[in-house]
Protein backbone atom coordinates (compact mmCIF):
# COMPACT_ATOMS: atom_id res chain seq x y z
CA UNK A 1 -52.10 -20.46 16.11
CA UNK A 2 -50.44 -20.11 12.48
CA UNK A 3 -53.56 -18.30 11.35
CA UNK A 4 -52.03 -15.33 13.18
CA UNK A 5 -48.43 -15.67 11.95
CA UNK A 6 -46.78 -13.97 8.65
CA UNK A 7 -46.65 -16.64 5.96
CA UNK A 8 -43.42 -17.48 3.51
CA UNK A 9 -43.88 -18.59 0.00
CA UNK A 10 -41.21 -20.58 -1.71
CA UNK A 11 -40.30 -21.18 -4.76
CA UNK A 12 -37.01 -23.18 -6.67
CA UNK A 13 -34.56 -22.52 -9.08
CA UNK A 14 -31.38 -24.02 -10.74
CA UNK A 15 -30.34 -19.78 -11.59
CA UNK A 16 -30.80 -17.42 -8.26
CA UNK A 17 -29.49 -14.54 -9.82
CA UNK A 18 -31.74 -15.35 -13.02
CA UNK A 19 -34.61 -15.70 -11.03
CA UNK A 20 -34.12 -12.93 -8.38
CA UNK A 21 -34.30 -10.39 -11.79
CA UNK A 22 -37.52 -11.86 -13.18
CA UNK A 23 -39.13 -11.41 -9.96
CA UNK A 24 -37.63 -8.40 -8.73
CA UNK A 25 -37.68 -6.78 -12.62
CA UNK A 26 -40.10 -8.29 -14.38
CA UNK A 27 -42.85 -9.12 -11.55
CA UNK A 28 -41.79 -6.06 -9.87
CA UNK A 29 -41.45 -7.79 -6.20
CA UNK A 30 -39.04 -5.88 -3.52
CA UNK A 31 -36.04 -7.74 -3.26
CA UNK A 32 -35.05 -7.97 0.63
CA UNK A 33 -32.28 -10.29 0.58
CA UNK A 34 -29.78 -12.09 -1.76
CA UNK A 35 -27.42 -15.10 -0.31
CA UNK A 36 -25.44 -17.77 -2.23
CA UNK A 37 -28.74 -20.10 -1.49
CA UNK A 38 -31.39 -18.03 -1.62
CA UNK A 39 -33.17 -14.90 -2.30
CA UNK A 40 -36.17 -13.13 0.08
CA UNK A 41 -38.50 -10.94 -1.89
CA UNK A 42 -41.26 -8.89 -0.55
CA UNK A 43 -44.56 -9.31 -2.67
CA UNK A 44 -47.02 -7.12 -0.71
CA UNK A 45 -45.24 -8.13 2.74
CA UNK A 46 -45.49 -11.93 1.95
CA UNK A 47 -42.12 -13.33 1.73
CA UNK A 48 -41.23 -15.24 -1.00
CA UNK A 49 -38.14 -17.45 -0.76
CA UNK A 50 -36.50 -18.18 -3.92
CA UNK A 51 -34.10 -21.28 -3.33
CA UNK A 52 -31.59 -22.30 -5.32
CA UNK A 53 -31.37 -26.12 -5.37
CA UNK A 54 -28.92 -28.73 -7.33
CA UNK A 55 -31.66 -30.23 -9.49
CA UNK A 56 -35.12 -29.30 -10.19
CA UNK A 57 -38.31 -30.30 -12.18
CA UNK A 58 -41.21 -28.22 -12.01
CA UNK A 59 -44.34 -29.55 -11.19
CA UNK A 60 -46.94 -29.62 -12.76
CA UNK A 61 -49.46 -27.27 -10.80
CA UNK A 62 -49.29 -23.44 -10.03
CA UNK A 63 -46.89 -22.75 -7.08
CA UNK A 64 -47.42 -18.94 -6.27
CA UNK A 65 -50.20 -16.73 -7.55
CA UNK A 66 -51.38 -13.12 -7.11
CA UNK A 67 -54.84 -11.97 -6.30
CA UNK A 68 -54.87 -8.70 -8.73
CA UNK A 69 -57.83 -5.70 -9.15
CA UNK A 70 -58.03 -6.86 -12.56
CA UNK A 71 -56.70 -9.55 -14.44
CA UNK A 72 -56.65 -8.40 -18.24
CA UNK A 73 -54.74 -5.40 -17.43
CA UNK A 74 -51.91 -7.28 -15.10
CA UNK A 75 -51.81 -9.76 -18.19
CA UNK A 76 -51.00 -6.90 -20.59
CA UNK A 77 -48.19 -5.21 -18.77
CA UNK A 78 -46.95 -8.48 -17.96
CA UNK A 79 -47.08 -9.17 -21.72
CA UNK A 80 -45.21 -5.81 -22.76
CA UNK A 81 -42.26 -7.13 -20.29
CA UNK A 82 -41.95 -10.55 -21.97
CA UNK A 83 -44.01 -12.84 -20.05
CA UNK A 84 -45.74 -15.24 -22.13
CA UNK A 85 -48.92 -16.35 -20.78
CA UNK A 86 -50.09 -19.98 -21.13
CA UNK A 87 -52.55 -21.42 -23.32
CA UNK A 88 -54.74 -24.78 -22.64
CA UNK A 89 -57.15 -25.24 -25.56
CA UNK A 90 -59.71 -26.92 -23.21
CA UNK A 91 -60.28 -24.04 -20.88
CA UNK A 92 -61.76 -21.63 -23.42
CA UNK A 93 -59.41 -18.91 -22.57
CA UNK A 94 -60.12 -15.14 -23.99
CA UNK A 95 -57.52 -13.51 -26.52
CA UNK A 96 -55.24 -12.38 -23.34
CA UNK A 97 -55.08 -16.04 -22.04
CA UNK A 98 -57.48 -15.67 -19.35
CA UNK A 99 -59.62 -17.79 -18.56
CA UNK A 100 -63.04 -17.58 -16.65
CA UNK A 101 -63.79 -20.10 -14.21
CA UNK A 102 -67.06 -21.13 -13.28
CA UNK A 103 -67.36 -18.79 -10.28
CA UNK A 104 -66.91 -15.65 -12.32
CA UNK A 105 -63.14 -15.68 -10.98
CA UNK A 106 -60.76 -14.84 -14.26
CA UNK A 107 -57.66 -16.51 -13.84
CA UNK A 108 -54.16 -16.55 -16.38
CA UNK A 109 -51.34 -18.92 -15.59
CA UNK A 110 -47.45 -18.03 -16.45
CA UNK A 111 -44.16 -19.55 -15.69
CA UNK A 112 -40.82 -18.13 -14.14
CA UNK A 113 -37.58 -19.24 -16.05
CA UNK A 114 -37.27 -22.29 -13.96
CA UNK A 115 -40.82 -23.65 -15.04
CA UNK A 116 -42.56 -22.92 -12.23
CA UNK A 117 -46.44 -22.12 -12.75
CA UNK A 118 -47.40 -18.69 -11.38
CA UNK A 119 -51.06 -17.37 -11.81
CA UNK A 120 -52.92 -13.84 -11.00
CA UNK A 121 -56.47 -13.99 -10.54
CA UNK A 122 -58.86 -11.44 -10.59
CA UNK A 123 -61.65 -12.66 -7.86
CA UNK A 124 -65.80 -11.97 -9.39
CA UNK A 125 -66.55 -11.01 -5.84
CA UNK A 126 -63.82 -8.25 -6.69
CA UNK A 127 -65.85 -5.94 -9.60
């Protein structure tokens, strides 16, 4: 039934019209829609709800992520705009921050200015 129907995304933050201009300027997503509660972006036609909300911790594992033609490039224009990319000295990430996971998949994890974890992967089966 749902299988069939478009899908939202959400996301939090404590700073709408902070976080409406990282993901509209710096991710590059479409803005739709700007309220007093909320913002509606467009990332590929997927909606993604940005709410604001009266208090906030991020947790601790990656809320939104993209599925990109290749990782090391997204990483690196990401990188010119100011997104710092996420280092964990277990995973054996490359120079860019991305790491390869056992399936070939190459993965690099960032955060939004609330603290939410955001990811693009570039899928093996992809190249």
């Amino acid at each position: 039934m749902l299988g069939a129907c478009d899908l939202v995304a959400f996301a939090a933050t404590l700073d709408l019209d902070r976080a409406a201009a990282f993901y509209r300027d710096v991710l590059g997503l479409e803005l739709v829609e700007q309220t007093p509660i909320a913002c509606v972006l467009s990332a590929s036609g997927t909606s993604v709800r940005v709410t604001l909300v009266d208090d906030f911790t991020p947790p601790s594992y990656t809320v939104l992520g993209w599925l990109v033609p290749d990782a090391h490039a997204v990483v690196r224009d990401l990188t010119a705009r100011g997104v710092t990319f996420e280092r964990f000295p277990a995973m054996g990430q490359d120079d860019d921050g991305v790491w390869t996971a056992p399936s070939g998949d190459q993965v690099a994890w960032f955060k939004d200015p609330d603290g939410n974890t955001l990811s693009v992967t570039e899928a093996a089966a992809a190249r």
